[in-house]
N, C-alpha and C. Protein backbone atom coordinates (compact mmCIF):
# COMPACT_ATOMS: atom_id res chain seq x y z
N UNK A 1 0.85 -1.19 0.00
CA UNK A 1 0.00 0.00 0.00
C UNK A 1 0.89 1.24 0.00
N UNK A 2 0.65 1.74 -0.75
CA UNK A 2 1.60 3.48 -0.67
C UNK A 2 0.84 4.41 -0.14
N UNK A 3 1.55 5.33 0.37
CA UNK A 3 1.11 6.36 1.27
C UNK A 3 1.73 7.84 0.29
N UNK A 4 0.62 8.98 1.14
CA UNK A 4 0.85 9.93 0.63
C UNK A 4 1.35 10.79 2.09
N UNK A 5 2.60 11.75 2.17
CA UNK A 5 2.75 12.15 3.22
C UNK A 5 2.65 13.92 3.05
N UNK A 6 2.16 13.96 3.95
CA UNK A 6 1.57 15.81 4.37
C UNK A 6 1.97 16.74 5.19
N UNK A 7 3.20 17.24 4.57
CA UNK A 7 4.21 18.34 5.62
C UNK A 7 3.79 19.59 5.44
N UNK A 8 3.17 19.86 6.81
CA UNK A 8 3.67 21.61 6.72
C UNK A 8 5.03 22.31 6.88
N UNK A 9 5.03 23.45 6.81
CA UNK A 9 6.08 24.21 6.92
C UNK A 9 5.56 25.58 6.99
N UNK A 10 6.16 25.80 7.82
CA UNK A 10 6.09 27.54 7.90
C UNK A 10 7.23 28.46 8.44
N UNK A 11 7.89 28.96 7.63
CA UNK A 11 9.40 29.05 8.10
C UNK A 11 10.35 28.59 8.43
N UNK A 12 10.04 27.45 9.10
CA UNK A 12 11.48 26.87 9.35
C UNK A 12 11.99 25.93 8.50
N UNK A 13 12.91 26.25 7.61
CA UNK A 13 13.44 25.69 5.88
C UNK A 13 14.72 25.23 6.13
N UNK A 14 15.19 25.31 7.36
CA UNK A 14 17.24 25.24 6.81
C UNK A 14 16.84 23.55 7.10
N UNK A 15 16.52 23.36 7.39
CA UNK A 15 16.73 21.47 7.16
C UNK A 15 15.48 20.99 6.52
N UNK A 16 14.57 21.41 5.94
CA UNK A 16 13.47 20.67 5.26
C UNK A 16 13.67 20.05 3.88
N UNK A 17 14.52 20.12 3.51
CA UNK A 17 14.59 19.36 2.41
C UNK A 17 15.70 17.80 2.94
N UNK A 18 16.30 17.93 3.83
CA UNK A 18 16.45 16.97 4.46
C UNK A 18 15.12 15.97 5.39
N UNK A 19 14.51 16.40 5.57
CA UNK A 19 13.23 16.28 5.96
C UNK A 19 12.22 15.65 4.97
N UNK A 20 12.24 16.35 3.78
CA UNK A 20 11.40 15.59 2.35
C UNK A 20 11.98 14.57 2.34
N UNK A 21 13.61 14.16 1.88
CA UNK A 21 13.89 13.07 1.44
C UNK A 21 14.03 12.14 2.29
N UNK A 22 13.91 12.40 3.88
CA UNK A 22 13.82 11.10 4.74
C UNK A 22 12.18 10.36 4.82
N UNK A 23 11.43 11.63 4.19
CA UNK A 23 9.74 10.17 3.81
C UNK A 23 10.38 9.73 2.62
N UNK A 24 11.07 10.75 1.41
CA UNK A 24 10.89 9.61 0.28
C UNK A 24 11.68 8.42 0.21
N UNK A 25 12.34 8.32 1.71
CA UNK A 25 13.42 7.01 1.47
C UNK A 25 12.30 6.05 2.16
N UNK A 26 11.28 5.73 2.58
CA UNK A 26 10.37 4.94 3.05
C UNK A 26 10.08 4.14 1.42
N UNK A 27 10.00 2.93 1.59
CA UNK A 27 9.54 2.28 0.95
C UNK A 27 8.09 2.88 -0.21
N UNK A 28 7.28 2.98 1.21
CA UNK A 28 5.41 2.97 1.24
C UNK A 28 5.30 4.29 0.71
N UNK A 29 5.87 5.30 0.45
CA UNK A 29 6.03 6.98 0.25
C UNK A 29 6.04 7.01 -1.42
N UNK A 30 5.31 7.05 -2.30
CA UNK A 30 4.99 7.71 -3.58
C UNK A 30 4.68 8.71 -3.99
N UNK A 31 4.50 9.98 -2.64
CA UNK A 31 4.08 11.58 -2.62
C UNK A 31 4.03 12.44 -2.30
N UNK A 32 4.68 13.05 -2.03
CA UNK A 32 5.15 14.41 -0.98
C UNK A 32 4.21 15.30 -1.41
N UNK A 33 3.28 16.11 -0.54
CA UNK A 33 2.85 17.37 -0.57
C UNK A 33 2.98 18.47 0.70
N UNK A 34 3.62 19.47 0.25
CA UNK A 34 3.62 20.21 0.95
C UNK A 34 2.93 21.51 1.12
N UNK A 35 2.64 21.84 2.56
CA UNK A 35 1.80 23.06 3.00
C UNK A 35 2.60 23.94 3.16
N UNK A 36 2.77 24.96 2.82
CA UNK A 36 3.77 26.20 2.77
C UNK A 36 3.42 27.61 3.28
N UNK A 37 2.93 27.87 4.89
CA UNK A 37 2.40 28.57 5.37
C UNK A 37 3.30 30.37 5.04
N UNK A 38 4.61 29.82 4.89
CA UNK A 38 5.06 30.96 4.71
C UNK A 38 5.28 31.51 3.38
N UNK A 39 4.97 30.54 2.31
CA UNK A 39 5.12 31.21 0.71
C UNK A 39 5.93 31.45 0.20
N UNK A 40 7.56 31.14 0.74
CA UNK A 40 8.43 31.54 0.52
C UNK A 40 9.08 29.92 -0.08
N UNK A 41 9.15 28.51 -0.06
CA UNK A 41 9.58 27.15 0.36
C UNK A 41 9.67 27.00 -1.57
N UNK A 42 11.13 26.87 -1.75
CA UNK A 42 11.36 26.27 -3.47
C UNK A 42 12.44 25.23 -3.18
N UNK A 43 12.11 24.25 -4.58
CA UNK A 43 12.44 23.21 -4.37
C UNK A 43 12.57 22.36 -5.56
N UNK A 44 13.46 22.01 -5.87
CA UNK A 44 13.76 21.03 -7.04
C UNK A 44 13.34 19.44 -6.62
N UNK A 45 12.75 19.25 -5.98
CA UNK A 45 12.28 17.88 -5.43
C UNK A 45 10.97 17.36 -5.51
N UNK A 46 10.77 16.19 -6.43
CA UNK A 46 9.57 15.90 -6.88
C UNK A 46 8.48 15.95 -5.85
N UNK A 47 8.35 17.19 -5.55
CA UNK A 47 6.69 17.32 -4.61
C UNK A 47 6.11 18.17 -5.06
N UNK A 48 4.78 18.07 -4.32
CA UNK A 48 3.85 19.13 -5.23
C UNK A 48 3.48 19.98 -3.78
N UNK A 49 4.11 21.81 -3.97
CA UNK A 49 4.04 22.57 -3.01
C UNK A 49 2.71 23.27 -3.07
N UNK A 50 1.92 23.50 -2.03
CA UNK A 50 0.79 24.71 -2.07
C UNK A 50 1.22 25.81 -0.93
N UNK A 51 1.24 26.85 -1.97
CA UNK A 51 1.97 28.21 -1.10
C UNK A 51 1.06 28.90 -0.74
N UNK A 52 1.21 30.15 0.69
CA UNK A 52 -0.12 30.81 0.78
C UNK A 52 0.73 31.86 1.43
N UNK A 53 0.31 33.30 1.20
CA UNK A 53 0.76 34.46 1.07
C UNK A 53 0.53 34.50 2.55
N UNK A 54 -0.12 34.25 3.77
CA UNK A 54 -0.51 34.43 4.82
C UNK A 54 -0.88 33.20 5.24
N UNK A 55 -0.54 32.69 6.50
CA UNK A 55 -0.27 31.93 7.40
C UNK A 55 -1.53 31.61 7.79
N UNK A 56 -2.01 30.53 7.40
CA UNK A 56 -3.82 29.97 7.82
C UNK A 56 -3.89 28.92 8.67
N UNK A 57 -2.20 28.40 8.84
CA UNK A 57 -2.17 27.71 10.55
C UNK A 57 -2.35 26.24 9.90
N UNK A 58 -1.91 25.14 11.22
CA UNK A 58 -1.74 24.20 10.76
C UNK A 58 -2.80 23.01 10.25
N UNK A 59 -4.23 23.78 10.61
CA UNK A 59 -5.33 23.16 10.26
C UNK A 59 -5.30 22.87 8.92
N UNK A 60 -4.89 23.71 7.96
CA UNK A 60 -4.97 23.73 6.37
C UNK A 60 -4.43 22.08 6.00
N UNK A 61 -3.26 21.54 6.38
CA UNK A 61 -2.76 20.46 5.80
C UNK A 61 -3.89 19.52 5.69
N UNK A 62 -5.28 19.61 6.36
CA UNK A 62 -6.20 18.69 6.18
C UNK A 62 -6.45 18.88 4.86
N UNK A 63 -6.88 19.58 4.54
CA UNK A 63 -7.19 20.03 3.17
C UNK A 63 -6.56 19.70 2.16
N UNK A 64 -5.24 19.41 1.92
CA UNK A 64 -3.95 19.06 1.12
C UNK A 64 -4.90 17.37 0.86
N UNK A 65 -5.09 16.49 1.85
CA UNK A 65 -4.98 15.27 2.05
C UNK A 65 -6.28 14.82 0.90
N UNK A 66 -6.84 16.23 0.48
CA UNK A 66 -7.94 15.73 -0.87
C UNK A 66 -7.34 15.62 -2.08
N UNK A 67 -6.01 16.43 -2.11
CA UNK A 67 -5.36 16.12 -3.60
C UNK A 67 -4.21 14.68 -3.58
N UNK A 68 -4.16 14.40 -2.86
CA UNK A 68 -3.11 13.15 -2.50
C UNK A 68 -3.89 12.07 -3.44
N UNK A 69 -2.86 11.29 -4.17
CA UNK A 69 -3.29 10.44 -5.12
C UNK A 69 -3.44 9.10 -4.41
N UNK A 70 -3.34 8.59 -3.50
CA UNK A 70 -3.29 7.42 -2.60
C UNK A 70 -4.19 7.98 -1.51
N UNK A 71 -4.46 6.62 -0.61
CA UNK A 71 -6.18 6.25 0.50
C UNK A 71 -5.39 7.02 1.86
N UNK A 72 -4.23 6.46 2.17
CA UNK A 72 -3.72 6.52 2.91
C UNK A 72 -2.83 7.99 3.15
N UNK A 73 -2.69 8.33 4.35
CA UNK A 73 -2.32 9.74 4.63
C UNK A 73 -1.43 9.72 5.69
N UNK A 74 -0.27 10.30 5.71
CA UNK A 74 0.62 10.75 6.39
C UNK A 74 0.66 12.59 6.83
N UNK A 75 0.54 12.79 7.86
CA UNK A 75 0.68 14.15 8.34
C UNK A 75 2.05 14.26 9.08
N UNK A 76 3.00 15.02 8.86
CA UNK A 76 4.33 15.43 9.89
C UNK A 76 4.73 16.23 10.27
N UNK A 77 4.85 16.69 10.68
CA UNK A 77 5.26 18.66 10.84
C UNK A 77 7.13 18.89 10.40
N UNK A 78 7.49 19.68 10.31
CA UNK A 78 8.97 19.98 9.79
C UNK A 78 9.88 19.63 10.37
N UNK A 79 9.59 18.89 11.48
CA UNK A 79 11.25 19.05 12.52
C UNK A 79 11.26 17.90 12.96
N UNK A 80 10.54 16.28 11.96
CA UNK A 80 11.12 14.81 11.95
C UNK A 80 11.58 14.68 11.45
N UNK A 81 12.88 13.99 11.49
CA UNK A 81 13.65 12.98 10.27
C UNK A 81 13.13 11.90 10.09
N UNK A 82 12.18 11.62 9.01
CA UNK A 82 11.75 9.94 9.29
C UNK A 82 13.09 8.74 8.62
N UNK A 83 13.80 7.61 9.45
CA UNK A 83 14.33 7.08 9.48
C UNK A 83 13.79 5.56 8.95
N UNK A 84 14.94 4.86 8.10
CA UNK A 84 14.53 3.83 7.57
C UNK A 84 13.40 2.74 8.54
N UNK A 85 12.28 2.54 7.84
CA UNK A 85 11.27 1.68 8.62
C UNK A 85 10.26 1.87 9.09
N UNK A 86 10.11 3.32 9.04
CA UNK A 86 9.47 4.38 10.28
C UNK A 86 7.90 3.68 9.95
N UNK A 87 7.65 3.87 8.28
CA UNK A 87 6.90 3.86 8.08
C UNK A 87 5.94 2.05 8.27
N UNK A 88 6.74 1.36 8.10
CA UNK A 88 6.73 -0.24 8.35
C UNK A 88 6.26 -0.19 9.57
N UNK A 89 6.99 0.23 10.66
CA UNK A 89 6.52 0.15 11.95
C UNK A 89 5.15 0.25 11.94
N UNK A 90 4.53 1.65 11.57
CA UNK A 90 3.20 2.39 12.01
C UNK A 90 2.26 1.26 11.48
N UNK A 91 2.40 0.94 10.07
CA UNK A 91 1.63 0.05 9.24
C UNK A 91 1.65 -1.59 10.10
N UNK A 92 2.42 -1.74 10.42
CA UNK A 92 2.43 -3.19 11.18
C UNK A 92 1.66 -3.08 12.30
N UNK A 93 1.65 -2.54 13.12
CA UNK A 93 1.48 -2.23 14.71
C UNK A 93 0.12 -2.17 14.47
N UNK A 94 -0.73 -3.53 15.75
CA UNK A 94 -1.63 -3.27 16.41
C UNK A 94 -2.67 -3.97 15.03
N UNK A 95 -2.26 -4.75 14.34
CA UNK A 95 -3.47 -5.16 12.66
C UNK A 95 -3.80 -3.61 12.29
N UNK A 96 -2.88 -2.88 11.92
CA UNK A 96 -3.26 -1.27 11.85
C UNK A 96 -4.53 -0.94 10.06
N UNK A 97 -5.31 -0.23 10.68
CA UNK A 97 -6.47 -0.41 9.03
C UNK A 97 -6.95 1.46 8.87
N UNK A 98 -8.07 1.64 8.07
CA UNK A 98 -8.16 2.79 7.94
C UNK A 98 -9.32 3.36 8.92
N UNK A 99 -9.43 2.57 10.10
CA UNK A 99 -10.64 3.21 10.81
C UNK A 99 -9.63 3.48 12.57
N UNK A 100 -8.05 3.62 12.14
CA UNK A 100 -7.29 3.81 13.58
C UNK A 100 -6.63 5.20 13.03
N UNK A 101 -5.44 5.61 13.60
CA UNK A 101 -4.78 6.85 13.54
C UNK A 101 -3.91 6.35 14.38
N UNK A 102 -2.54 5.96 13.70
CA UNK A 102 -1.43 5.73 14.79
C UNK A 102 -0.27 6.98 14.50
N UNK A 103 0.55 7.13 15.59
CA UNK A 103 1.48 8.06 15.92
C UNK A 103 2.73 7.83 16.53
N UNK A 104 3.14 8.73 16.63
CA UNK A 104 4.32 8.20 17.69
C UNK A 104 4.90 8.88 18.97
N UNK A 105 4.03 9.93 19.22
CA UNK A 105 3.97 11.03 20.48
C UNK A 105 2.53 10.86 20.56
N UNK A 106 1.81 10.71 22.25
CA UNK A 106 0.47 11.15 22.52
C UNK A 106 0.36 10.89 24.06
N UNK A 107 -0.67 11.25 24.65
CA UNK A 107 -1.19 10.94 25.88
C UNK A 107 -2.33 10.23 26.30
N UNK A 108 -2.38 9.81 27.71
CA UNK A 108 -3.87 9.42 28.01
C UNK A 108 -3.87 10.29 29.15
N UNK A 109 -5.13 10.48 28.99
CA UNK A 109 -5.91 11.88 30.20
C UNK A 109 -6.17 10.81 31.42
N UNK A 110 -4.87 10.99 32.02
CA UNK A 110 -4.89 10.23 33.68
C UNK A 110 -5.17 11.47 34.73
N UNK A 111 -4.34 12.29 34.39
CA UNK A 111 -4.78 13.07 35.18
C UNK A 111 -5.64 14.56 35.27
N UNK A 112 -5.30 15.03 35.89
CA UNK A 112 -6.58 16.72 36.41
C UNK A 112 -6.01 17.71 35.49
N UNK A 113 -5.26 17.63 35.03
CA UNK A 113 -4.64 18.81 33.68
C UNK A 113 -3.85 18.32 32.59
N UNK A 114 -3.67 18.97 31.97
CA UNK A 114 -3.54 18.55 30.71
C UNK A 114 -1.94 17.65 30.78
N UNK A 115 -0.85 18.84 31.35
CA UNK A 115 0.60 18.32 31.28
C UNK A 115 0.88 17.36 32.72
N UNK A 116 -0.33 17.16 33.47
CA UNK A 116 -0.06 16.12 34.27
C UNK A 116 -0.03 14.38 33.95
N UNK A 117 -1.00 14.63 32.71
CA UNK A 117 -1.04 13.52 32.47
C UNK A 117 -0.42 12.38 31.60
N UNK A 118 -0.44 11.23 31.22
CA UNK A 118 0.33 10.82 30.98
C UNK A 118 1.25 10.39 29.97
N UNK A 119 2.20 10.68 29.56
CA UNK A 119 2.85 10.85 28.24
C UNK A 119 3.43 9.85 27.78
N UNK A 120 3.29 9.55 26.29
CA UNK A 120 4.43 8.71 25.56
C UNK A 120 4.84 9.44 24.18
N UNK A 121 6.63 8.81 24.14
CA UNK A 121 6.97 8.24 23.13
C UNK A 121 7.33 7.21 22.16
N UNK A 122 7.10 7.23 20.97
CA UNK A 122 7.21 5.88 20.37
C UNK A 122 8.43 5.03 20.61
N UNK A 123 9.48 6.05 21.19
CA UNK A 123 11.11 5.54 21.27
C UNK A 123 11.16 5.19 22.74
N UNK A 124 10.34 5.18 23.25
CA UNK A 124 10.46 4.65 25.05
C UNK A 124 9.76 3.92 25.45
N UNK A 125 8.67 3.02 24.06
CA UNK A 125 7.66 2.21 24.59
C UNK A 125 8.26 1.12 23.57
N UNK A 126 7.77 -0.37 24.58
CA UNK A 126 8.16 -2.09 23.53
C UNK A 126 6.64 -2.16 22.87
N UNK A 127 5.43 -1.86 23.87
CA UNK A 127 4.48 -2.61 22.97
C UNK A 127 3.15 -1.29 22.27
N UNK A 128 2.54 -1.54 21.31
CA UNK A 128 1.37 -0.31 21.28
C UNK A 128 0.51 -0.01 22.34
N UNK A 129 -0.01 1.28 22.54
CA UNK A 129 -0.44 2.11 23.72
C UNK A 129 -1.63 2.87 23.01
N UNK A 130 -3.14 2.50 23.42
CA UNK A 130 -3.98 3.23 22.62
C UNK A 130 -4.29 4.56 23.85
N UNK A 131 -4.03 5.56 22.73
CA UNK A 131 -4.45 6.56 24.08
C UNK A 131 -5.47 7.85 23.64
N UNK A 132 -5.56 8.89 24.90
CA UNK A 132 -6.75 9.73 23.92
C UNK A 132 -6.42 10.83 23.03
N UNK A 133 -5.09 10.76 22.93
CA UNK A 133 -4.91 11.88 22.11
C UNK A 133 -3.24 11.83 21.51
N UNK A 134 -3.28 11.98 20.04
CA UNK A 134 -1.91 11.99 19.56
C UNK A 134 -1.26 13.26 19.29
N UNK A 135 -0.40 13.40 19.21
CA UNK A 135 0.26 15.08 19.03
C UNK A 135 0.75 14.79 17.52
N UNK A 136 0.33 16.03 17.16
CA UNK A 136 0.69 15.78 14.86
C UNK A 136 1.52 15.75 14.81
N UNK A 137 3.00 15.40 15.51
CA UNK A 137 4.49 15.38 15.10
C UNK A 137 4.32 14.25 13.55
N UNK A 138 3.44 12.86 13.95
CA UNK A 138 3.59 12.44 12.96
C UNK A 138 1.91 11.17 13.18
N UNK A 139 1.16 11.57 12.37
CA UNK A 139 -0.03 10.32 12.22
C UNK A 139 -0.09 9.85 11.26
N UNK A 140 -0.68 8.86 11.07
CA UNK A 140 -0.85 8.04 9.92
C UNK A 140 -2.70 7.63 9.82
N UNK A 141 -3.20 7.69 8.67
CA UNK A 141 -4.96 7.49 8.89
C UNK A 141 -4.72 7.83 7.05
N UNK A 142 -6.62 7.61 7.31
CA UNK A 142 -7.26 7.37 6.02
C UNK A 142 -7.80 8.83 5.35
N UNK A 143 -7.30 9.03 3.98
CA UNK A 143 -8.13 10.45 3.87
C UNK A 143 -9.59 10.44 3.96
N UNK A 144 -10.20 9.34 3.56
CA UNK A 144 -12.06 9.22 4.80
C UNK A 144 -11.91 10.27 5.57
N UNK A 145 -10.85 10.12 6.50
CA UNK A 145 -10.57 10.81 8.16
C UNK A 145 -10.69 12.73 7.56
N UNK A 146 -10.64 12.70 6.64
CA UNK A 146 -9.77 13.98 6.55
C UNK A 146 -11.07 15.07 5.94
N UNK A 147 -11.91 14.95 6.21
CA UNK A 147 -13.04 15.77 5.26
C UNK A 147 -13.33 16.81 6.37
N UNK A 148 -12.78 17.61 6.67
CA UNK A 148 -13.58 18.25 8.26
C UNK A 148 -13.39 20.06 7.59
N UNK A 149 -14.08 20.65 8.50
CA UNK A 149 -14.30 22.37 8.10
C UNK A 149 -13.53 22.76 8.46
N UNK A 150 -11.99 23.15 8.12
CA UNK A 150 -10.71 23.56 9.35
C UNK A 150 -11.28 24.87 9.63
N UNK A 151 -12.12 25.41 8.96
CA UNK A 151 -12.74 27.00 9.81
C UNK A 151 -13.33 26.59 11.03
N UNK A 152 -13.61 25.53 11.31
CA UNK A 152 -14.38 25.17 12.77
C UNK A 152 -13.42 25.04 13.65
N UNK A 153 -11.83 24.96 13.35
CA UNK A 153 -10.97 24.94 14.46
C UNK A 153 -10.85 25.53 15.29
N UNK A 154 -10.80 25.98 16.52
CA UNK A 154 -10.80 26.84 17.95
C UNK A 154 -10.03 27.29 17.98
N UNK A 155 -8.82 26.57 16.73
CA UNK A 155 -7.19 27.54 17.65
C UNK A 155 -6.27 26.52 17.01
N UNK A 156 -5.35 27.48 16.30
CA UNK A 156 -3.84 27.07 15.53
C UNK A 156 -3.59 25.81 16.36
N UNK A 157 -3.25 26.13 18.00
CA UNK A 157 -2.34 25.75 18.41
C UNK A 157 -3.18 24.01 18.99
N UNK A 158 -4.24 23.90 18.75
CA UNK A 158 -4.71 22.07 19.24
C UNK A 158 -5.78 21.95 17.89
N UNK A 159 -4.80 22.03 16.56
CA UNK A 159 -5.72 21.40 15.40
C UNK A 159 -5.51 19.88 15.43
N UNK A 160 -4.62 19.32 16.46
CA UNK A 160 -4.86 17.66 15.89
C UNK A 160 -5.17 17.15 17.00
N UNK A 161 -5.41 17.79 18.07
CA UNK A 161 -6.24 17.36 19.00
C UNK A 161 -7.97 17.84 18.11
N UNK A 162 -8.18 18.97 17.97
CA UNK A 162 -9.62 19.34 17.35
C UNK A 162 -9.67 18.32 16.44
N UNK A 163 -8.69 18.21 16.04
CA UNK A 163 -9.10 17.11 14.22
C UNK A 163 -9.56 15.44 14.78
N UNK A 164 -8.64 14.58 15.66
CA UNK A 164 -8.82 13.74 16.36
C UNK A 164 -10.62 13.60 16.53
N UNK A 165 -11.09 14.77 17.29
CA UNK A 165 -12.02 14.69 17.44
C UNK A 165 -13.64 15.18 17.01
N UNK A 166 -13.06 15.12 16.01
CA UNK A 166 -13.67 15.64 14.50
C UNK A 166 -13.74 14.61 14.04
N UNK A 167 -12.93 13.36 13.39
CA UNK A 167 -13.07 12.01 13.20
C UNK A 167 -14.18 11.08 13.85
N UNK A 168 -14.63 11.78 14.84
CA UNK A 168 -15.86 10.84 15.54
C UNK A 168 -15.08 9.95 16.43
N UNK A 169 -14.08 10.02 17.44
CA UNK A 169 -13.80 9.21 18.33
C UNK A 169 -12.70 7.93 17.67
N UNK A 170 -12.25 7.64 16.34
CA UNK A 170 -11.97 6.57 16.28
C UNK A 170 -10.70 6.41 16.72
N UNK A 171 -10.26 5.38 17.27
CA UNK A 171 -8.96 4.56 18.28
C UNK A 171 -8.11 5.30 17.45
N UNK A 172 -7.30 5.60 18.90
CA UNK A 172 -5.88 6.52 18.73
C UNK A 172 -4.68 5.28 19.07
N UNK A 173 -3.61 5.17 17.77
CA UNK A 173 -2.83 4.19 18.92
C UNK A 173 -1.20 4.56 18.86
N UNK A 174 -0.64 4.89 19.76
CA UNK A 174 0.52 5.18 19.88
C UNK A 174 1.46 4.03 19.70
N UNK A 175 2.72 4.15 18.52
CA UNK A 175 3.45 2.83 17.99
C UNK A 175 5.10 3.26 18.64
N UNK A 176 4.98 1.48 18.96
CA UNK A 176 6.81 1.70 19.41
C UNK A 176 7.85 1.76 18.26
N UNK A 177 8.49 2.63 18.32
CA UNK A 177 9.22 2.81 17.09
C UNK A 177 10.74 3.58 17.34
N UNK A 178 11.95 3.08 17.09
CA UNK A 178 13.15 4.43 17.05
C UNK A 178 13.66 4.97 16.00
N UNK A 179 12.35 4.75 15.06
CA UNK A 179 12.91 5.03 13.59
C UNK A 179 12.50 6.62 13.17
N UNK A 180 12.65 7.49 13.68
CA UNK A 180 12.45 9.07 13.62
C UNK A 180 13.75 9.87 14.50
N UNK A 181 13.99 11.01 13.91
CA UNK A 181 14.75 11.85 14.75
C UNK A 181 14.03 13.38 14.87
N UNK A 182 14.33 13.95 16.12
CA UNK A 182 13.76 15.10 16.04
C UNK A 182 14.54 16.42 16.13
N UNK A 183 14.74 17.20 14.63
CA UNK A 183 15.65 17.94 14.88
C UNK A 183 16.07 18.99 16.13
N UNK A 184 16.38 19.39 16.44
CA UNK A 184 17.34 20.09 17.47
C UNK A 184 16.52 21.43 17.34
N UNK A 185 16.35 22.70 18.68
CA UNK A 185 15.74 23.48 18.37
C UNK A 185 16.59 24.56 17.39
N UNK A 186 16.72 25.41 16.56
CA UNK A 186 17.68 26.35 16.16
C UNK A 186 17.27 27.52 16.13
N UNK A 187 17.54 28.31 15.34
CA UNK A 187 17.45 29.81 15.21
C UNK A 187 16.11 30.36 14.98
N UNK A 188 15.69 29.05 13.84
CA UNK A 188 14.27 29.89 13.17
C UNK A 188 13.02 29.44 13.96
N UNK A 189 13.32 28.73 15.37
CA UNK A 189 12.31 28.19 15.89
C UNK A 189 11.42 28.72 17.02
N UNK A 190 11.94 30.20 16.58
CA UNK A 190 10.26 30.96 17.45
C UNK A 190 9.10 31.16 16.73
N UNK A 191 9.49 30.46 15.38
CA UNK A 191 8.16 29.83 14.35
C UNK A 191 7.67 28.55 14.92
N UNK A 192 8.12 27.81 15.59
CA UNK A 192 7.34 26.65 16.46
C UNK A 192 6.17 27.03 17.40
N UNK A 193 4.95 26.37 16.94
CA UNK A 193 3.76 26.26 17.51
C UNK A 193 4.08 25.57 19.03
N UNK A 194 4.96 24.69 19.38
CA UNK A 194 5.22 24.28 21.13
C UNK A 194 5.59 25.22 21.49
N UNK A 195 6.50 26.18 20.90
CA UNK A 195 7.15 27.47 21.69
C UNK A 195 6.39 28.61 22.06
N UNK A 196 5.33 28.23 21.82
CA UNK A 196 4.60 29.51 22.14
C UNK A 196 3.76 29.75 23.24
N UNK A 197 4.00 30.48 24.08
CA UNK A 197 4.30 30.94 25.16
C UNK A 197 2.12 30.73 25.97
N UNK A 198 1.53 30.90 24.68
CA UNK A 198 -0.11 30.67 24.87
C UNK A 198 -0.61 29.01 24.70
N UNK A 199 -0.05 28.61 24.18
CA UNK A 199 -0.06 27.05 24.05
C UNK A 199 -0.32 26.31 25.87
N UNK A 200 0.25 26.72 26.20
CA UNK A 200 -0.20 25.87 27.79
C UNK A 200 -1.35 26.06 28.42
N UNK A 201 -1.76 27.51 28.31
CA UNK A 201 -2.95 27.73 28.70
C UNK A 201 -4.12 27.47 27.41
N UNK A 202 -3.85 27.24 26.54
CA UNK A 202 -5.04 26.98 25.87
C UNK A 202 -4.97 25.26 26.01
N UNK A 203 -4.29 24.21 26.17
CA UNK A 203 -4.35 23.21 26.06
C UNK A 203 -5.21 22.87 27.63
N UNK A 204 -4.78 23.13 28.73
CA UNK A 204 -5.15 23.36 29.74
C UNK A 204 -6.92 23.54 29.85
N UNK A 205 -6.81 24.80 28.77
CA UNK A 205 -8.47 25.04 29.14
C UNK A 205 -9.43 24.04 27.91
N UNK A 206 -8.72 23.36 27.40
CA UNK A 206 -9.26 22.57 26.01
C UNK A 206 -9.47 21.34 26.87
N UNK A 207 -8.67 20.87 27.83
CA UNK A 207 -8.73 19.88 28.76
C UNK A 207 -9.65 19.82 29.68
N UNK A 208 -9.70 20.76 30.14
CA UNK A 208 -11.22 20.89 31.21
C UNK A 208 -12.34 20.74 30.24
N UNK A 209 -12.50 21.52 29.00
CA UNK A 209 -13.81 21.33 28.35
C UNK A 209 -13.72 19.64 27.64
N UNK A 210 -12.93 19.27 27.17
CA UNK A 210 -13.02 18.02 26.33
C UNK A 210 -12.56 16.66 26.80
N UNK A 211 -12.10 16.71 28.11
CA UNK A 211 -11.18 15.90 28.70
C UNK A 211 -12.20 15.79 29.56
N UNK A 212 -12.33 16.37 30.82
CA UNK A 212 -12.58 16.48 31.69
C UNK A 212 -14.24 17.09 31.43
């Protein structure tokens, strides 16, 4: 089965083309499309870019996942290296089909706030972990999954928590895997959506309403 994979980007470029060619070394990878929040992203590398003069946030990549020529959908944000297998893993793990969403960062709501509760990564766990929520570093699902109004999003900063649950509930499952790297923070990364300084308190209050 080939997959189509769905990177945003929004400024931060000094390693993204290192970044493209670690999906196209995946086996399962026949398609790069990229979201190009900042309009600026050129590239001699067989993908097909959509540029936008103004920054419409990371909800948009849903939207990308209707021109993808393959069922299957990959979402990643700019700052994984996917490493030989990565993609084998996700696809193996758990009889994985198009009615799950596996990842490789997420939580389960154990506890009373949001960052209390309990965290994984794919590189610190042996067996799969279904939990309630994956973080978009990297999912894997069906474009089925992908038909949603990104104008209904609440907020840049929890579109794949909103999107998750936009899908209608279906099983989240977090995969053991050490086949990803995550680049290092650098210069251009006060363009990172974790870095931002409102992100805690909106996850926080997204937790009391949807969690809790």
């Amino acid at each position: 089965m080939k997959v189509t994979v769905v990177i945003l980007c929004y400024k931060r470029l000094e390693n993204f083309e290192k970044v493209i060619r670690g999906w196209f070394a995946q086996d399962e990878v026949d398609q790069v499309i990229i979201w190009d929040n900042s309009g600026g992203f050129k590239t001699n590398l067989p993908v097909l870019v959509l540029s936008s003069n103004r920054n419409l946030g990371p909800q948009a990549k849903y939207a990308c996942a209707q021109l993808a020529k393959n069922d299957l959908i990959l979402f990643s944000d700019d700052d994984v290296i996917a490493k030989e297998g990565l993609l084998r893993d996700l696809m193996k793990c758990k009889g994985w089909n198009v009615n799950k969403i596996m990842g490789i960062m997420g939580r389960n709501f154990t506890g009373e706030g949001y960052y209390d509760s309990t965290a994984y990564h794919g590189s610190a766990i042996k067996n799969p972990v279904k939990v309630d929520y994956l973080c978009g570093l990297v999912m894997l699902t069906s474009r089925k999954h992908c038909f949603v109004d990104i104008r209904e999003c609440p907020s840049v900063l929890i579109d794949d928590w909103w999107w998750q649950r936009e899908t209608g509930g279906i099983p989240l499952w977090l995969v053991p895997t050490k086949n990803y790297e995550l680049l290092p923070e650098g210069k251009t990364d006060e363009h990172a959506l974790h870095l931002k300084p409102e992100l805690k308190t909106m996850r926080e209050r997204y937790y009391k309403r949807w969690a809790k």
